[in-house]
N, C-alpha and C. Protein backbone atom coordinates (compact mmCIF):
# COMPACT_ATOMS: atom_id res chain seq x y z
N UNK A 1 -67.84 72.23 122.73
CA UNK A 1 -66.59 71.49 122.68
C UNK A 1 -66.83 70.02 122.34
N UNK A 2 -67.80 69.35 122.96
CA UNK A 2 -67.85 67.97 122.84
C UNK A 2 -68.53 67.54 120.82
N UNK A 3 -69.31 68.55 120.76
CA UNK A 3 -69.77 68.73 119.26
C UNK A 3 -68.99 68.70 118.33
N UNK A 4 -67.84 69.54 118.59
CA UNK A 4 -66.63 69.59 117.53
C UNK A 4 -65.60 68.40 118.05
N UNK A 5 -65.38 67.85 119.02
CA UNK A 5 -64.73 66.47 119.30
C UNK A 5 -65.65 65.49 118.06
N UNK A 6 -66.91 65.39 118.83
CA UNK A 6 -67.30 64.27 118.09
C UNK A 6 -67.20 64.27 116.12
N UNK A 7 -67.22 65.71 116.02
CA UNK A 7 -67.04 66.13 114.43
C UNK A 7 -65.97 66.03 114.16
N UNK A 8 -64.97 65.99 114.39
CA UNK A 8 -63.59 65.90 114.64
C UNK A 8 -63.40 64.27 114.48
N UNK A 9 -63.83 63.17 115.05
CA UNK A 9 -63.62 61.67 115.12
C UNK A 9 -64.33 61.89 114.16
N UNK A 10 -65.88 62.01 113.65
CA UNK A 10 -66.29 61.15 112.64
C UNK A 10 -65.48 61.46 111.43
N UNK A 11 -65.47 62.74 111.02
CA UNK A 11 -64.84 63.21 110.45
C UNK A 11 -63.30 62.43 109.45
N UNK A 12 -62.54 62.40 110.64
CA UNK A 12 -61.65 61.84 110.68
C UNK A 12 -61.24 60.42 110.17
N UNK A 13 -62.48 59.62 110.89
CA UNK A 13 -62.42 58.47 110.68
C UNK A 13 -62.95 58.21 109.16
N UNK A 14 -64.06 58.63 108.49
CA UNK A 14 -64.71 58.86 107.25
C UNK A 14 -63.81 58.69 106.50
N UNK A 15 -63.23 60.20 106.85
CA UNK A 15 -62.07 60.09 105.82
C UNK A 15 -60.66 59.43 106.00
N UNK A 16 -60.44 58.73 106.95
CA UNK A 16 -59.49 57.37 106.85
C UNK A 16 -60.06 56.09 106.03
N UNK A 17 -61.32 55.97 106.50
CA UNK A 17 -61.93 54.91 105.22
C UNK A 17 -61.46 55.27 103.75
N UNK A 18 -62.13 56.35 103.59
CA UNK A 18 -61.87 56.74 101.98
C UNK A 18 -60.42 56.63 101.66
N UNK A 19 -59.66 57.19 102.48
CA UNK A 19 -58.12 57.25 101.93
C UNK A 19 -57.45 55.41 102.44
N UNK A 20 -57.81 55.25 103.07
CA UNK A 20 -57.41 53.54 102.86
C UNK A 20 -58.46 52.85 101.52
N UNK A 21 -59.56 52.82 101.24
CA UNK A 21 -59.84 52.14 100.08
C UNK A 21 -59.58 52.80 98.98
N UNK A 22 -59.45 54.39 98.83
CA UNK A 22 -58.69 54.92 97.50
C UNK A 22 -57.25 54.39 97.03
N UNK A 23 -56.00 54.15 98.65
CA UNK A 23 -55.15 53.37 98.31
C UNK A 23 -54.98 52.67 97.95
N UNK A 24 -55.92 51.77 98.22
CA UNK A 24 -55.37 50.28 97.90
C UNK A 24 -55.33 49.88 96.78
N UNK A 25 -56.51 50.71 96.19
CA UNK A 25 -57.31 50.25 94.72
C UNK A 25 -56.73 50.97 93.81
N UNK A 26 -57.16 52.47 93.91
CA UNK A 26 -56.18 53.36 92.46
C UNK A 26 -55.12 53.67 92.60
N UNK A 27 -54.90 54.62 93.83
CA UNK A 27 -53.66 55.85 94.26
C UNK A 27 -52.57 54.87 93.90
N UNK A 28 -52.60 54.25 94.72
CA UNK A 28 -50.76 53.33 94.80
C UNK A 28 -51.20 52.13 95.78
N UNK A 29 -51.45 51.47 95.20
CA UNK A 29 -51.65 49.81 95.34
C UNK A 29 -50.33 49.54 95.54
N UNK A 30 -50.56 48.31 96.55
CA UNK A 30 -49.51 47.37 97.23
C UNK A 30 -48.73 46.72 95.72
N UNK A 31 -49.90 45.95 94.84
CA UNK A 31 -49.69 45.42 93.67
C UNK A 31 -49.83 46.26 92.51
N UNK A 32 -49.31 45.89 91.44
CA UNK A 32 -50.30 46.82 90.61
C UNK A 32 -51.22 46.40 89.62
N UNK A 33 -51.90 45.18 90.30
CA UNK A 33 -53.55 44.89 90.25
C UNK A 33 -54.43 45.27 91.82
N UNK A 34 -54.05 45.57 92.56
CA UNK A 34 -54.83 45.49 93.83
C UNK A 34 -54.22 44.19 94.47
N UNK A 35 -54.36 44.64 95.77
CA UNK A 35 -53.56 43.47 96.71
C UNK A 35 -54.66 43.11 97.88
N UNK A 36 -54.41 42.48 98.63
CA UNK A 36 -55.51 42.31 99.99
C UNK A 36 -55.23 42.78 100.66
N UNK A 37 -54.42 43.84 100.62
CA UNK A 37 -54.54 45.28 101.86
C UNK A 37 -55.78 45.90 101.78
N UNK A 38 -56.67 45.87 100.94
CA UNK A 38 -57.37 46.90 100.66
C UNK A 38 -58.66 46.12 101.89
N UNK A 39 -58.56 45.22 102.50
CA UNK A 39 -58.81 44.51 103.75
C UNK A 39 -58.83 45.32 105.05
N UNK A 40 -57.55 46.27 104.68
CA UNK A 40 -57.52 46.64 106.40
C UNK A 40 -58.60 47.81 106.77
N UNK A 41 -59.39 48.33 105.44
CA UNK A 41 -60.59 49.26 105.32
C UNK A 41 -61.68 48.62 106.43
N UNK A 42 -62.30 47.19 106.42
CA UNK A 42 -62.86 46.53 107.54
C UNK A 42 -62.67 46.57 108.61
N UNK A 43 -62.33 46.86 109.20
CA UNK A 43 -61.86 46.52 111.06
C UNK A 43 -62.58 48.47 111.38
N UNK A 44 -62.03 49.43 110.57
CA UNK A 44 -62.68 50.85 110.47
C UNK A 44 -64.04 50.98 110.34
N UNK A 45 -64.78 50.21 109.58
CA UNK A 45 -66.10 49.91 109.42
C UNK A 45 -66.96 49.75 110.87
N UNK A 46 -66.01 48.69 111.61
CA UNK A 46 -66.54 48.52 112.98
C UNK A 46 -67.38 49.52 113.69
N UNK A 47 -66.56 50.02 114.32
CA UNK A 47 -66.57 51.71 115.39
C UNK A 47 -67.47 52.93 114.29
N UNK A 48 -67.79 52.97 113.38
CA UNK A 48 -68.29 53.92 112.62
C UNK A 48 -70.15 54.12 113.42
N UNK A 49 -70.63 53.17 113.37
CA UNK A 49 -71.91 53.62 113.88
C UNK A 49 -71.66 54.26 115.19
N UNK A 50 -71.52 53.51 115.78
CA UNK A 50 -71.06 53.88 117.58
C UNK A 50 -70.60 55.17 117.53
N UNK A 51 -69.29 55.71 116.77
CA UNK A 51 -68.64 56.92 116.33
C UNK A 51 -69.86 57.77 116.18
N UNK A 52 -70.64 58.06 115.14
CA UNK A 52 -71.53 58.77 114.70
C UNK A 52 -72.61 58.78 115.24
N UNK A 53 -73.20 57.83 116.32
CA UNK A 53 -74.08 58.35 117.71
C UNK A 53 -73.44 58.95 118.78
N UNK A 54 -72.39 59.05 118.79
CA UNK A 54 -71.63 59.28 120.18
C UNK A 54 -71.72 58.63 121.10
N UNK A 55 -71.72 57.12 121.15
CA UNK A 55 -71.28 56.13 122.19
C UNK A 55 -69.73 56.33 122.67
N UNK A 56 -69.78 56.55 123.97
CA UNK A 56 -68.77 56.57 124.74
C UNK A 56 -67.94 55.44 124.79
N UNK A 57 -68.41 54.58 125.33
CA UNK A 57 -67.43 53.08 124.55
C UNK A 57 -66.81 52.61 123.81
N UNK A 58 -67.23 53.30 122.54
CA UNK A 58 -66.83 52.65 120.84
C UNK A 58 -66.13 54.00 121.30
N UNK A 59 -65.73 55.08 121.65
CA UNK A 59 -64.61 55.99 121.69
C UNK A 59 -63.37 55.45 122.03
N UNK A 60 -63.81 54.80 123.64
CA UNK A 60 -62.57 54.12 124.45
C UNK A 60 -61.98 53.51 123.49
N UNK A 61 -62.59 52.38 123.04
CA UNK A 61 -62.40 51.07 122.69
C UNK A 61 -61.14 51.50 121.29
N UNK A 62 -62.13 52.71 120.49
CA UNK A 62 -61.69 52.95 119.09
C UNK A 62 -59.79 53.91 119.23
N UNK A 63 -59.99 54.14 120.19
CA UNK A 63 -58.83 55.25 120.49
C UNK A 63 -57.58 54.51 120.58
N UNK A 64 -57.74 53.07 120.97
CA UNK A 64 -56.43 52.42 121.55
C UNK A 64 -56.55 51.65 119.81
N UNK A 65 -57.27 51.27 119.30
CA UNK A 65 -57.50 50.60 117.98
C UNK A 65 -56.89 50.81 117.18
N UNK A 66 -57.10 52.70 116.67
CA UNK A 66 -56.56 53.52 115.92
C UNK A 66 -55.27 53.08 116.10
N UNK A 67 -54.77 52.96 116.95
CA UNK A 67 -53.17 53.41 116.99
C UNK A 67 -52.91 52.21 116.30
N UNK A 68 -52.75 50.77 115.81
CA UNK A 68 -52.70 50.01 114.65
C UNK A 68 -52.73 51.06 113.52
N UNK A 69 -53.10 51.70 112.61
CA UNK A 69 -53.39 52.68 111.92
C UNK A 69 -52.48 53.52 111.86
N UNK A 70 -51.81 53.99 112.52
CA UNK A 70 -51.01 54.99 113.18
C UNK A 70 -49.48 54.20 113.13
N UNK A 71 -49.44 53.37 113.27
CA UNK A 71 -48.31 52.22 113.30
C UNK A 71 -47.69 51.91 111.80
N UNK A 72 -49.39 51.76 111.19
CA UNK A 72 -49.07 51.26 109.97
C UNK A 72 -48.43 52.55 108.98
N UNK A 73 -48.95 53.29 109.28
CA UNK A 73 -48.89 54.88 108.29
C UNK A 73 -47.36 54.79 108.84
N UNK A 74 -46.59 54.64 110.15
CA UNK A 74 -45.68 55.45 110.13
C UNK A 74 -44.77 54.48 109.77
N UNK A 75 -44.67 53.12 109.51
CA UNK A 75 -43.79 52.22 108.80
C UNK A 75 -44.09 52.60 107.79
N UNK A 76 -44.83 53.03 107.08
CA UNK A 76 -45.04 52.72 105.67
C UNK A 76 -44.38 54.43 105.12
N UNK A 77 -44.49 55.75 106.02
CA UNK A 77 -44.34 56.31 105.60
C UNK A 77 -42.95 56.74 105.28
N UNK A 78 -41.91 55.56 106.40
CA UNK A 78 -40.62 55.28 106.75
C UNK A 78 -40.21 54.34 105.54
N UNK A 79 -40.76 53.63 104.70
CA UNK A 79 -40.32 52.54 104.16
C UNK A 79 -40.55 52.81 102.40
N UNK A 80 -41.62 53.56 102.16
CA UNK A 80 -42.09 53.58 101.29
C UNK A 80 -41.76 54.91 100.19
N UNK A 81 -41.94 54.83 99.30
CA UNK A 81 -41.64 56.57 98.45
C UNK A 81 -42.71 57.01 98.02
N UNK A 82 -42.46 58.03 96.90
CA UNK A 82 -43.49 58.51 96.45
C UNK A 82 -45.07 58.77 97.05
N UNK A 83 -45.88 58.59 96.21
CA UNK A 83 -47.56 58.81 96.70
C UNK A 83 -47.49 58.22 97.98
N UNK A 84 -47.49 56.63 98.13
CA UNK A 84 -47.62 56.02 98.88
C UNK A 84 -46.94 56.52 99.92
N UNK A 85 -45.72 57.05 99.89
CA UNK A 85 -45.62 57.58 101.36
C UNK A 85 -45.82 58.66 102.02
N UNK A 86 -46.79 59.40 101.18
CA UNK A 86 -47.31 60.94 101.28
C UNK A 86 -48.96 60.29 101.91
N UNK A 87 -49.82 59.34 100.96
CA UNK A 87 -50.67 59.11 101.42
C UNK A 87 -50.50 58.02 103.09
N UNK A 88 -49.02 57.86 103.12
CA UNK A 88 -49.11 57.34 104.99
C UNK A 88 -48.58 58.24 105.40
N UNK A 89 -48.18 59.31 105.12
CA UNK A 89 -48.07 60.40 105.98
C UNK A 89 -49.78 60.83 106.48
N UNK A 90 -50.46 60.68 105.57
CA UNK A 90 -52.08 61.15 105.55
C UNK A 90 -52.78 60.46 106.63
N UNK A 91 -52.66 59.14 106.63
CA UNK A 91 -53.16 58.03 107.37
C UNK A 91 -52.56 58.49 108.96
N UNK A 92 -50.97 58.88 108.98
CA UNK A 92 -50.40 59.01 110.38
C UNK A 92 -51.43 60.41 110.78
N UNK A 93 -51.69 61.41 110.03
CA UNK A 93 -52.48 62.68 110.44
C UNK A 93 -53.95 62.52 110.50
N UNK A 94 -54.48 61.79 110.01
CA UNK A 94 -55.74 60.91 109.76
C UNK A 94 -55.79 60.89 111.53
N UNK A 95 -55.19 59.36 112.01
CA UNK A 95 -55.53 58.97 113.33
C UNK A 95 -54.87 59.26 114.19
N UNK A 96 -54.15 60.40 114.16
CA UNK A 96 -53.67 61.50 115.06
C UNK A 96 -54.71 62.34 115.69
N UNK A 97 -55.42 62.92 114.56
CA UNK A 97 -56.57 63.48 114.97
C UNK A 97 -57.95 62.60 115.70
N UNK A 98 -58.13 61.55 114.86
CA UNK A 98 -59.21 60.82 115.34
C UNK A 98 -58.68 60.17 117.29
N UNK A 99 -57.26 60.22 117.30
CA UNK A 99 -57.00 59.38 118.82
C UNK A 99 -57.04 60.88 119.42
N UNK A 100 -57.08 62.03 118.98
CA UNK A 100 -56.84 62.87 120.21
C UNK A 100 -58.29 63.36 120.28
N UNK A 101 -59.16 63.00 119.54
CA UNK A 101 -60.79 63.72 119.55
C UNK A 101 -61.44 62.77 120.38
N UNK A 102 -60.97 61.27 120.47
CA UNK A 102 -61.59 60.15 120.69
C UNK A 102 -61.13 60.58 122.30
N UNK A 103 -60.03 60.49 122.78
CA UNK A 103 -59.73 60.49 124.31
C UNK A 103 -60.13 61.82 125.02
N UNK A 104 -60.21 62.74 123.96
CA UNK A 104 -60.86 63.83 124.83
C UNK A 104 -62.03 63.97 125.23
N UNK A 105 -63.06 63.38 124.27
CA UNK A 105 -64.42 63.04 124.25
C UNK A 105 -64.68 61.98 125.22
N UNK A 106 -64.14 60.99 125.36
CA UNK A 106 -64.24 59.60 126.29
C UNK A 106 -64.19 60.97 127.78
N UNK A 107 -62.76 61.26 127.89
CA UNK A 107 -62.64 62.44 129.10
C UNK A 107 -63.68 63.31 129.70
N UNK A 108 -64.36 64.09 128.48
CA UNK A 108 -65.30 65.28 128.74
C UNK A 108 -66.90 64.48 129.07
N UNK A 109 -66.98 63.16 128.59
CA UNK A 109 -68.71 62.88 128.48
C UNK A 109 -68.53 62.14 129.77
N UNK A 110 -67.42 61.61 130.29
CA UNK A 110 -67.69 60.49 131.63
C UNK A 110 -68.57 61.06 132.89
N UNK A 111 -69.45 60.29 133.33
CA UNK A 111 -70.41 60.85 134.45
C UNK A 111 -69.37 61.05 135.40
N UNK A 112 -69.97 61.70 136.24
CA UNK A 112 -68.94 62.24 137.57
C UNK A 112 -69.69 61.60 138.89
């Protein structure tokens, strides 16, 4: 169980990187040269090592984080048309998964 949690976050998170810097740049840019959204890919970068050893901390920490992410996808997926609001529909399912792998894992590894 805790194997497929943690496969489940990295997973997840990986591929929220990719689909935030594919946005910004080709799919459907803010601009249509590229904008400095393609910025909010950094702050994800963070938690990635920690993620992929299975530090318990960078779980906590990353779980309440995500939800920024989660915020953003669902304004955008409210505001926006086309691609762009299919790819924040992606982003809202993205860290849906990554916040429910992250708190279950924080749950299941805590010493007793």
């Amino acid at each position: 169980m805790i194997r497929a949690l943690r496969l489940g976050a990295s997973s997840s998170l990986i591929a929220l990187i990719a689909l935030c810097l594919a946005w910004e740049t080709v799919l459907a840019p803010f601009k249509p040269n590229g904008s400095l959204l393609i910025l909010k890919t950094l702050p994800l970068l963070l938690p990635l090592f920690g993620i992929l050893h299975g530090k318990r901390y960078t779980y906590q920490w990353t779980s309440l984080f995500i939800l920024l992410y989660f915020m953003e996808g669902s304004v955008r997926a409210w505001s926006d048309v086309g691609l762009s609001a299919q790819l924040a529909l992606a982003e809202v399912g993205l860290s849906v998964v990554f916040f429910i792998c992250a708190i279950y894992y924080a749950k299941l590894t805590r010493s007793q």
